[in-house]
Protein backbone atom coordinates (compact mmCIF):
# COMPACT_ATOMS: atom_id res chain seq x y z
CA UNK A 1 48.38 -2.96 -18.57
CA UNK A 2 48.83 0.56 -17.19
CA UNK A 3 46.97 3.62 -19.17
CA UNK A 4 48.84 6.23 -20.80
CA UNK A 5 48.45 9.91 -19.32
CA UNK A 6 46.91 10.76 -22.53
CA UNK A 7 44.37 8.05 -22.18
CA UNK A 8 43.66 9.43 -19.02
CA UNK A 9 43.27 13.01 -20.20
CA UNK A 10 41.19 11.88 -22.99
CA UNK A 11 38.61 10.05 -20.71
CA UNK A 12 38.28 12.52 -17.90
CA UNK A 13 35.90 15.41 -19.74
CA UNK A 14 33.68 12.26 -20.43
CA UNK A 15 33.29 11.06 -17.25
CA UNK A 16 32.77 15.36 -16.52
CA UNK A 17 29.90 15.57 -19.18
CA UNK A 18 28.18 12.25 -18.20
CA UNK A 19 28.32 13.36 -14.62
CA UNK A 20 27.02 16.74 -15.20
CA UNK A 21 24.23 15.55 -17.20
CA UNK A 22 23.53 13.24 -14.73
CA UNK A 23 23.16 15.82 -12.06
CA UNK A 24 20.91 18.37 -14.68
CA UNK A 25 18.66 15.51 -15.10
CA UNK A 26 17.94 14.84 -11.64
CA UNK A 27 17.92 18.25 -10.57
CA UNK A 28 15.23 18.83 -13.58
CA UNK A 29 13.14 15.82 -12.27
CA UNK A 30 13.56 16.89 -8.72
CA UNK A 31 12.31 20.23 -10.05
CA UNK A 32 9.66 19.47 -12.03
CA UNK A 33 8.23 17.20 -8.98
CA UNK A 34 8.27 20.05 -6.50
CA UNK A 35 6.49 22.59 -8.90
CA UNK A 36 3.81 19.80 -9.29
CA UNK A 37 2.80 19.21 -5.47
CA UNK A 38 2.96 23.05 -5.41
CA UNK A 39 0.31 22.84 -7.88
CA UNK A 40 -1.58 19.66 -5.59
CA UNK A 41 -1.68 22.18 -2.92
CA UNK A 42 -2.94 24.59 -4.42
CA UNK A 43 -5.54 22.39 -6.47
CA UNK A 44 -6.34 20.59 -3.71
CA UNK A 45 -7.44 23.76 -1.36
CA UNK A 46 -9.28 25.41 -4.00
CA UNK A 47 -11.12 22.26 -5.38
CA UNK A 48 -12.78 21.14 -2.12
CA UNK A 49 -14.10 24.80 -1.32
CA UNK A 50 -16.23 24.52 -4.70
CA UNK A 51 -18.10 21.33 -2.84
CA UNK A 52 -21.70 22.53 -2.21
CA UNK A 53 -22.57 22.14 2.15
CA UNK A 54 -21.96 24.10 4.45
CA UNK A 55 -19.17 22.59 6.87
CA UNK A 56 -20.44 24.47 10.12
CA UNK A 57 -24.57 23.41 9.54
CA UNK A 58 -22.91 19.43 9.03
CA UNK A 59 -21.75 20.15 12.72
CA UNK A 60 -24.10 22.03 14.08
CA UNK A 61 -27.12 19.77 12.66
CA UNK A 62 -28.49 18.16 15.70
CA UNK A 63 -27.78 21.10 17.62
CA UNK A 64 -29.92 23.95 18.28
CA UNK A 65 -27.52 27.18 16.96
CA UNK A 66 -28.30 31.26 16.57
CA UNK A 67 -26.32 33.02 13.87
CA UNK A 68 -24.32 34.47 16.85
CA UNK A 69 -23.32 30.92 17.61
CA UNK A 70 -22.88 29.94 13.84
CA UNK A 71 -20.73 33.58 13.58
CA UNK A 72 -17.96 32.55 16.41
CA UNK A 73 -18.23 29.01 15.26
CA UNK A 74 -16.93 30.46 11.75
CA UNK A 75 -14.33 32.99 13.42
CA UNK A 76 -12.80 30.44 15.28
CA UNK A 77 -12.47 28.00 12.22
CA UNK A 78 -11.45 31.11 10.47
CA UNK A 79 -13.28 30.50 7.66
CA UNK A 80 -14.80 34.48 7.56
CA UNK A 81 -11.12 34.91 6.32
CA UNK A 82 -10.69 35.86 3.01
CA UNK A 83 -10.10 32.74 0.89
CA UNK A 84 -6.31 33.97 -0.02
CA UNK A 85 -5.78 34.56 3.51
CA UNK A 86 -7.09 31.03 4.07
CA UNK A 87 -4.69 29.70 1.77
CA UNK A 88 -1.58 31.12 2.86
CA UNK A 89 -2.88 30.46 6.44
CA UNK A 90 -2.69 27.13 5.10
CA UNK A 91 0.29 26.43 3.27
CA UNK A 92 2.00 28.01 6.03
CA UNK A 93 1.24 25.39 8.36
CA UNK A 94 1.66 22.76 5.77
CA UNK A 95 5.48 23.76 6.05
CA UNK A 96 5.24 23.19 9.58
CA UNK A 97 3.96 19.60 8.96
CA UNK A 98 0.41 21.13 10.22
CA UNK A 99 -2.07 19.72 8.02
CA UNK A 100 -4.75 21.28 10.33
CA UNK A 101 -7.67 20.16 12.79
CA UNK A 102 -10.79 18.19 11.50
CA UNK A 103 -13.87 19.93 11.65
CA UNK A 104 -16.24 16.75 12.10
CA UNK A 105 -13.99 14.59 14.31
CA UNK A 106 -12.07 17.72 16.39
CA UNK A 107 -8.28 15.82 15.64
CA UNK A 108 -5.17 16.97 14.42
CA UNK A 109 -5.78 15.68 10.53
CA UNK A 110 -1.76 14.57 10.72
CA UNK A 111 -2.78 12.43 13.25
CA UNK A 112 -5.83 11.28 11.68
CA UNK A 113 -4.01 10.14 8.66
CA UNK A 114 -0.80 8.51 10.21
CA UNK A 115 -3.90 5.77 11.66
CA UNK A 116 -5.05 5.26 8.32
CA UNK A 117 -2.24 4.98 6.28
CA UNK A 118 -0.84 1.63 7.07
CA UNK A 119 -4.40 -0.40 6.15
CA UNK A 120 -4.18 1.25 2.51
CA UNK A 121 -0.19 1.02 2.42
CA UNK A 122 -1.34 -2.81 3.32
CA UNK A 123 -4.21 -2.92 0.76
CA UNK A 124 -2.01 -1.75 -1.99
CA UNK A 125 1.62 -3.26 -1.11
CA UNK A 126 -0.17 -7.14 -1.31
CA UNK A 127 -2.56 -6.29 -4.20
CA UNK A 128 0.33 -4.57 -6.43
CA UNK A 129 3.32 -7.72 -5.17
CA UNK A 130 0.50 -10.28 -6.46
CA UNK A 131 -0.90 -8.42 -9.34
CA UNK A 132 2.99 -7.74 -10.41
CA UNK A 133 3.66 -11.42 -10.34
CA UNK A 134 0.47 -12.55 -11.67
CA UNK A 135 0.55 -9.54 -14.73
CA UNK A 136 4.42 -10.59 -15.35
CA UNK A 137 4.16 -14.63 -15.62
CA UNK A 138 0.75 -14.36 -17.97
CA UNK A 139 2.04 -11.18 -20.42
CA UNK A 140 5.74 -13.54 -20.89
CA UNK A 141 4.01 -16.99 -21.58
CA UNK A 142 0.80 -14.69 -23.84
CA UNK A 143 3.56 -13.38 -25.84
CA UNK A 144 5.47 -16.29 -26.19
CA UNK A 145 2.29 -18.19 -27.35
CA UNK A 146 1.19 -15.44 -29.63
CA UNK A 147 -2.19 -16.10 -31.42
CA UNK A 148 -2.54 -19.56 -29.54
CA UNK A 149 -5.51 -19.82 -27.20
CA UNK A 150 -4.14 -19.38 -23.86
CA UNK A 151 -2.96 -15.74 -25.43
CA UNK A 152 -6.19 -15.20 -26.87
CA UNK A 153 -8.25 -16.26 -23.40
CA UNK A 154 -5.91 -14.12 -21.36
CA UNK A 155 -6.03 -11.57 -23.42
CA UNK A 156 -9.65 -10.94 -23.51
CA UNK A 157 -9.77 -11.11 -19.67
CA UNK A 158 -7.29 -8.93 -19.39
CA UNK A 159 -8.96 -6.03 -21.54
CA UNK A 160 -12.65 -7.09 -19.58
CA UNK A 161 -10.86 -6.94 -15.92
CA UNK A 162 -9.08 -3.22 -17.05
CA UNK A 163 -12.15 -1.61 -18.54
CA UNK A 164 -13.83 -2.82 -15.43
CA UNK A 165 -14.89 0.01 -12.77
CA UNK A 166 -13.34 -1.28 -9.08
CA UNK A 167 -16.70 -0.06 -7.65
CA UNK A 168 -18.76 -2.38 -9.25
CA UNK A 169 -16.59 -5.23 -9.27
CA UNK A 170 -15.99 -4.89 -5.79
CA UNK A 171 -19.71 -4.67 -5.22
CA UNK A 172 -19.83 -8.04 -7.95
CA UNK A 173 -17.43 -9.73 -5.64
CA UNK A 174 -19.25 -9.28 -2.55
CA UNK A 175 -22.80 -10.48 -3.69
CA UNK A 176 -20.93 -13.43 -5.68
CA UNK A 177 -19.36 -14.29 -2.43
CA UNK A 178 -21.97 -13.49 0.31
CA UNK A 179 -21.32 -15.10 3.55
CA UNK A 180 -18.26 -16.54 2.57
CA UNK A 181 -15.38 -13.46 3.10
CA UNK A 182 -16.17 -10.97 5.36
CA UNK A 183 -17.55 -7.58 3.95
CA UNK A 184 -17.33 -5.17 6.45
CA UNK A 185 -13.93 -3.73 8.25
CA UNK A 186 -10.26 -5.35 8.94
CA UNK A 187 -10.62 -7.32 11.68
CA UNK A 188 -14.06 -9.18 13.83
CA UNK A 189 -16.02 -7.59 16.14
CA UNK A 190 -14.11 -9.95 18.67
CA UNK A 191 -10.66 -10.22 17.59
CA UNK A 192 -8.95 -13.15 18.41
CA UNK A 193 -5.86 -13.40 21.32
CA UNK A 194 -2.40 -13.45 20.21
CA UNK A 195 -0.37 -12.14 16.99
CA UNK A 196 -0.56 -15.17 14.48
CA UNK A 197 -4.85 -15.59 14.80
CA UNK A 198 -4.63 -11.85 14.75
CA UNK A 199 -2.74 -11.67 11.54
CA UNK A 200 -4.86 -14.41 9.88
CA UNK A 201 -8.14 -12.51 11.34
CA UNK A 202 -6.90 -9.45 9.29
CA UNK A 203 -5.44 -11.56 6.06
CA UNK A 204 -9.17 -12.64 6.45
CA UNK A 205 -10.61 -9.79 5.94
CA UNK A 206 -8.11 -8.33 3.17
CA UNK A 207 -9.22 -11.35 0.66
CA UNK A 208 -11.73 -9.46 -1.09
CA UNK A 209 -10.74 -5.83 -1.25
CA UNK A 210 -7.12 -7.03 -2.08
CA UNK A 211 -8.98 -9.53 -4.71
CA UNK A 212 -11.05 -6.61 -5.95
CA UNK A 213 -7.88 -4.71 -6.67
CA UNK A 214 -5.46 -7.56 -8.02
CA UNK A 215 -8.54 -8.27 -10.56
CA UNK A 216 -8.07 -4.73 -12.06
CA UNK A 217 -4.48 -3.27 -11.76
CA UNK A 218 -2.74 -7.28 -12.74
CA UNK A 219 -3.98 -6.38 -16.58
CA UNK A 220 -2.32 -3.48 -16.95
CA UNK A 221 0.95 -5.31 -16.37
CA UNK A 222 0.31 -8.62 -17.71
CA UNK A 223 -1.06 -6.41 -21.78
CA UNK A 224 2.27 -4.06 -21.03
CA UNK A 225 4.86 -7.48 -20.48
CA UNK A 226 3.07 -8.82 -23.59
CA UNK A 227 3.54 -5.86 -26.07
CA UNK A 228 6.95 -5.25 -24.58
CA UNK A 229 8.08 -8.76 -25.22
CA UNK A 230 6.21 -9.52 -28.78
CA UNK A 231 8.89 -5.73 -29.48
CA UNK A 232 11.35 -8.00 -28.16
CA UNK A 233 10.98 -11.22 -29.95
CA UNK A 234 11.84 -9.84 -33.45
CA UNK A 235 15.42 -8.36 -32.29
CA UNK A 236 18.43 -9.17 -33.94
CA UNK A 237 20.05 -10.71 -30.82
CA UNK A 238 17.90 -13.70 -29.91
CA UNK A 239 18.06 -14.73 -33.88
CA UNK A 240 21.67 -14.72 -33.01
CA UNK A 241 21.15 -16.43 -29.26
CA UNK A 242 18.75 -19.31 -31.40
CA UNK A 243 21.57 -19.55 -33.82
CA UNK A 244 23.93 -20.38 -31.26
CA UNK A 245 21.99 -23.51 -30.17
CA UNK A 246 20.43 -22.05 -27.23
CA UNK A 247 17.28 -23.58 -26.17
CA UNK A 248 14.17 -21.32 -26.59
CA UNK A 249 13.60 -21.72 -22.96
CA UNK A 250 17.10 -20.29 -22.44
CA UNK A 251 16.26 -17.48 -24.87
CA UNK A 252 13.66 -16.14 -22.99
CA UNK A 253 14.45 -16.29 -19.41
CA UNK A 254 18.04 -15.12 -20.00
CA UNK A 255 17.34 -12.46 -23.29
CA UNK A 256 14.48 -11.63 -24.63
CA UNK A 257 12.11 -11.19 -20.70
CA UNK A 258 15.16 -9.14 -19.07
CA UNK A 259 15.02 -6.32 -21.77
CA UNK A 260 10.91 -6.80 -21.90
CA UNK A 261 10.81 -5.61 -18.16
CA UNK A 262 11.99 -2.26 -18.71
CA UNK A 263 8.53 -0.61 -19.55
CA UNK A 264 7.26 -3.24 -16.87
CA UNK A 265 9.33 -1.66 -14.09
CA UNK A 266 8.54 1.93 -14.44
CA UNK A 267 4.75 0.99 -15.09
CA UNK A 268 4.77 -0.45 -11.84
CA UNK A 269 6.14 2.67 -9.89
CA UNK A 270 3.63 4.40 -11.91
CA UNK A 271 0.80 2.14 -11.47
CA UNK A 272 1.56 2.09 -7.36
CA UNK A 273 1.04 5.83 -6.63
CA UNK A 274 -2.21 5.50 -9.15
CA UNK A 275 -3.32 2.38 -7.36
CA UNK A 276 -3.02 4.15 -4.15
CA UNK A 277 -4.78 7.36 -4.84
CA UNK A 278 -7.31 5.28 -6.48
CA UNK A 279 -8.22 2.88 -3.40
CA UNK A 280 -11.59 5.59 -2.45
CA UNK A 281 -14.55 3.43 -4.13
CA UNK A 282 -12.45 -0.16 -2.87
CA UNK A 283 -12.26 0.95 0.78
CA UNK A 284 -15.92 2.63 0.59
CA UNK A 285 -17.22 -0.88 -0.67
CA UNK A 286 -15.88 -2.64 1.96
CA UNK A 287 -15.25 -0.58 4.76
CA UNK A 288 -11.63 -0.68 4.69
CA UNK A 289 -10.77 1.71 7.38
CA UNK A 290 -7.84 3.07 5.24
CA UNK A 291 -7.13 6.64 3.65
CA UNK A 292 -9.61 6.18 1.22
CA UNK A 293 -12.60 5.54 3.60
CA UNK A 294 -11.71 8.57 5.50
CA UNK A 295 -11.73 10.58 2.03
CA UNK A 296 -15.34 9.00 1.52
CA UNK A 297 -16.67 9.97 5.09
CA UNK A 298 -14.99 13.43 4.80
CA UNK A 299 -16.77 14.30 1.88
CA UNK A 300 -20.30 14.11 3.83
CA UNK A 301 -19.14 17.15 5.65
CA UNK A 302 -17.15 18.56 3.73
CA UNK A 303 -14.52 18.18 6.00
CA UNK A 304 -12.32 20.49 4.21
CA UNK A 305 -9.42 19.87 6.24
CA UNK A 306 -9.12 16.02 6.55
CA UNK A 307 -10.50 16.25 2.25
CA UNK A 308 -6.78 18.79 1.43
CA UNK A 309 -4.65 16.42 3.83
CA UNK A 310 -5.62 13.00 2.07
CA UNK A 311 -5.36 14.63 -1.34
CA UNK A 312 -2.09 15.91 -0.89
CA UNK A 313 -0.65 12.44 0.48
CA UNK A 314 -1.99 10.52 -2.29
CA UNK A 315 -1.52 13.26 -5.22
CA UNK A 316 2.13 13.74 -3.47
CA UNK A 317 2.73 9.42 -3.51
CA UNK A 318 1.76 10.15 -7.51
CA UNK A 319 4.69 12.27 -7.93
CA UNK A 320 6.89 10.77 -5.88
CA UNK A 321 6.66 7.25 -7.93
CA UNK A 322 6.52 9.39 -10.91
CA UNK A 323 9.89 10.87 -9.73
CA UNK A 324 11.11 7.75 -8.83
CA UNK A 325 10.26 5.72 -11.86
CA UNK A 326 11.71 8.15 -14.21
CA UNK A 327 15.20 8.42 -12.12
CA UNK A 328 15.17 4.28 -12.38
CA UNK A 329 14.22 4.12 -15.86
CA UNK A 330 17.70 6.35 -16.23
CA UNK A 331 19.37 3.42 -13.92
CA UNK A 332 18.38 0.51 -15.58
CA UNK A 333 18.15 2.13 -19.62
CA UNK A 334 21.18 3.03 -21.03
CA UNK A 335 19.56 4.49 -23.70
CA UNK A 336 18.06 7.08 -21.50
CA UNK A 337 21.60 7.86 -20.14
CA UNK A 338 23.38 8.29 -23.47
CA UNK A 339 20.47 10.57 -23.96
């Protein structure tokens, strides 16, 4: 069947006007992320300078120092600069890719956090893939169960786990299971030989700061899946899919969870640049040497340089997954796209 040239005329300035919205959207998303790590930046460089300590007496503490000292100590730092000039001194070399030099450890602060981003990109990535799959199977078979016990047991441990502070049940988890899991660092003092004892040395070590995490961010998925899917289970088109003879098993693997999982899916892009930026008190509690640690030792300074670098990599991951979540949910709604 061949279409007319009318057809054809007809369909082209819709395909035009879906494309061009299509582009105005991203472009607007795009947009809208950029002005908001412009803001980061700037947030993040003024925020850290209201810390109370003085960076140069942190470094200078078991050293004898006269203000001459103290003086070219603070020229060569440049922090007599005016605090504007500071800043543009600063975003300048951000542009560059120069995040600056630490004042406490004397290293490039690029450097410093390219070593530490893999252990919290490792922390993270296993605790989100279990908490996901954990969050996903309990929210379907709570809502599918609704009022029964097994939705009422998970549902209460659910909303405990959530409210919970990862601090304290971090610190709840290591006294509960003293002597048991390590609670100090990723790997032994004397690691073992060869890549497989290595790996299990370090999977080891993960148990309870990935535990710690999965405990707290699997909730928020597992309460989202259940309200999404108890939306679900009233729609006209599994009435019709039970009508057809369909067996209820059927009509919830095939119906009723693929339409649930929308919310579910940008959540979790959401919830991964959140979980990240919000690994600090984990990795403090257990020595994680990940981004997060090096945020909680910087702070002692201040180390104003290594404190701006970290914040802008985890406020930036925030907007990324924000951007990227919002560009899916366009993908995989086509209500959004009609929009």
């Amino acid at each position: 069947m061949t279409t007319s040239p009318t057809d054809q005329h007809a369909t082209d300035p819709d395909e035009r006007r879906d494309g061009t919205s299509t582009v105005r959207y991203v472009a607007g998303k795009v947009g809208g992320a950029l002005v908001s790590l412009v803001f980061v930046v700037a947030l993040g460089f003024f925020l850290f300078r209201m810390i109370p300590g003085d960076p140069l007496v942190t470094m200078t503490r078991e050293r004898p120092t006269d203000p001459e000292q103290l003086a070219h100590l603070r020229e060569r730092l440049g922090l007599d600069r005016p605090v504007w000039q500071q800043f543009l001194d600063y975003t300048n070399g951000l542009l560059q890719g120069d995040f600056g030099t630490s004042y406490m450890y004397r290293r490039p602060v690029g450097d410093m956090i390219a070593e530490r981003v893999w252990p919290t990109l490792l922390l993270v990535g296993t605790a989100t893939v279990l908490a996901v799959l954990l969050g996903l199977w309990l929210g379907v078979r709570a809502a599918w169960r609704r009022g029964g016990t097994f939705d009422r047991t998970q549902t209460g441990i659910a909303l405990a786990l959530w409210s919970m502070p990862q601090f304290w049940l971090g610190l709840l988890l290591l006294i509960a299971t003293q002597g048991v899991f390590p609670s100090r660092g990723m790997t032994s003092v004397d690691p073992p030989d060869g890549f497989v004892p290595q790996a299990l040395d370090v999977a080891w070590h993960l148990t309870l700061p990935c535990l710690t995490l999965l405990l707290v961010i699997y909730a928020q998925y597992m309460l989202v899946m259940r309200s999404s899917l108890l939306e679900e289970m009233g729609a006209d088109y599994l009435r019709t899919a039970r009508a057809k003879g369909l067996r209820d098993d059927l009509v919830r693997r095939r119906h009723a969870v693929p339409n649930a999982l929308l919310p579910t899916m940008t959540l979790i892009f959401l919830q991964f640049g959140m979980v990240v930026s919000g690994t600090v008190t984990v990795e403090a509690v257990f020595s994680w040497p990940g981004l997060g640690l090096l945020t909680y030792e910087s702070l002692r300074g201040p180390d104003l340089p290594v404190l701006q670098g970290v914040f802008v990599i985890l406020a930036g991951s925030v907007i990324v997954m924000n951007l990227l979540a919002d560009l899916l949910y366009r993908v995989v709604d086509p209500r959004v796209r009609a929009s």
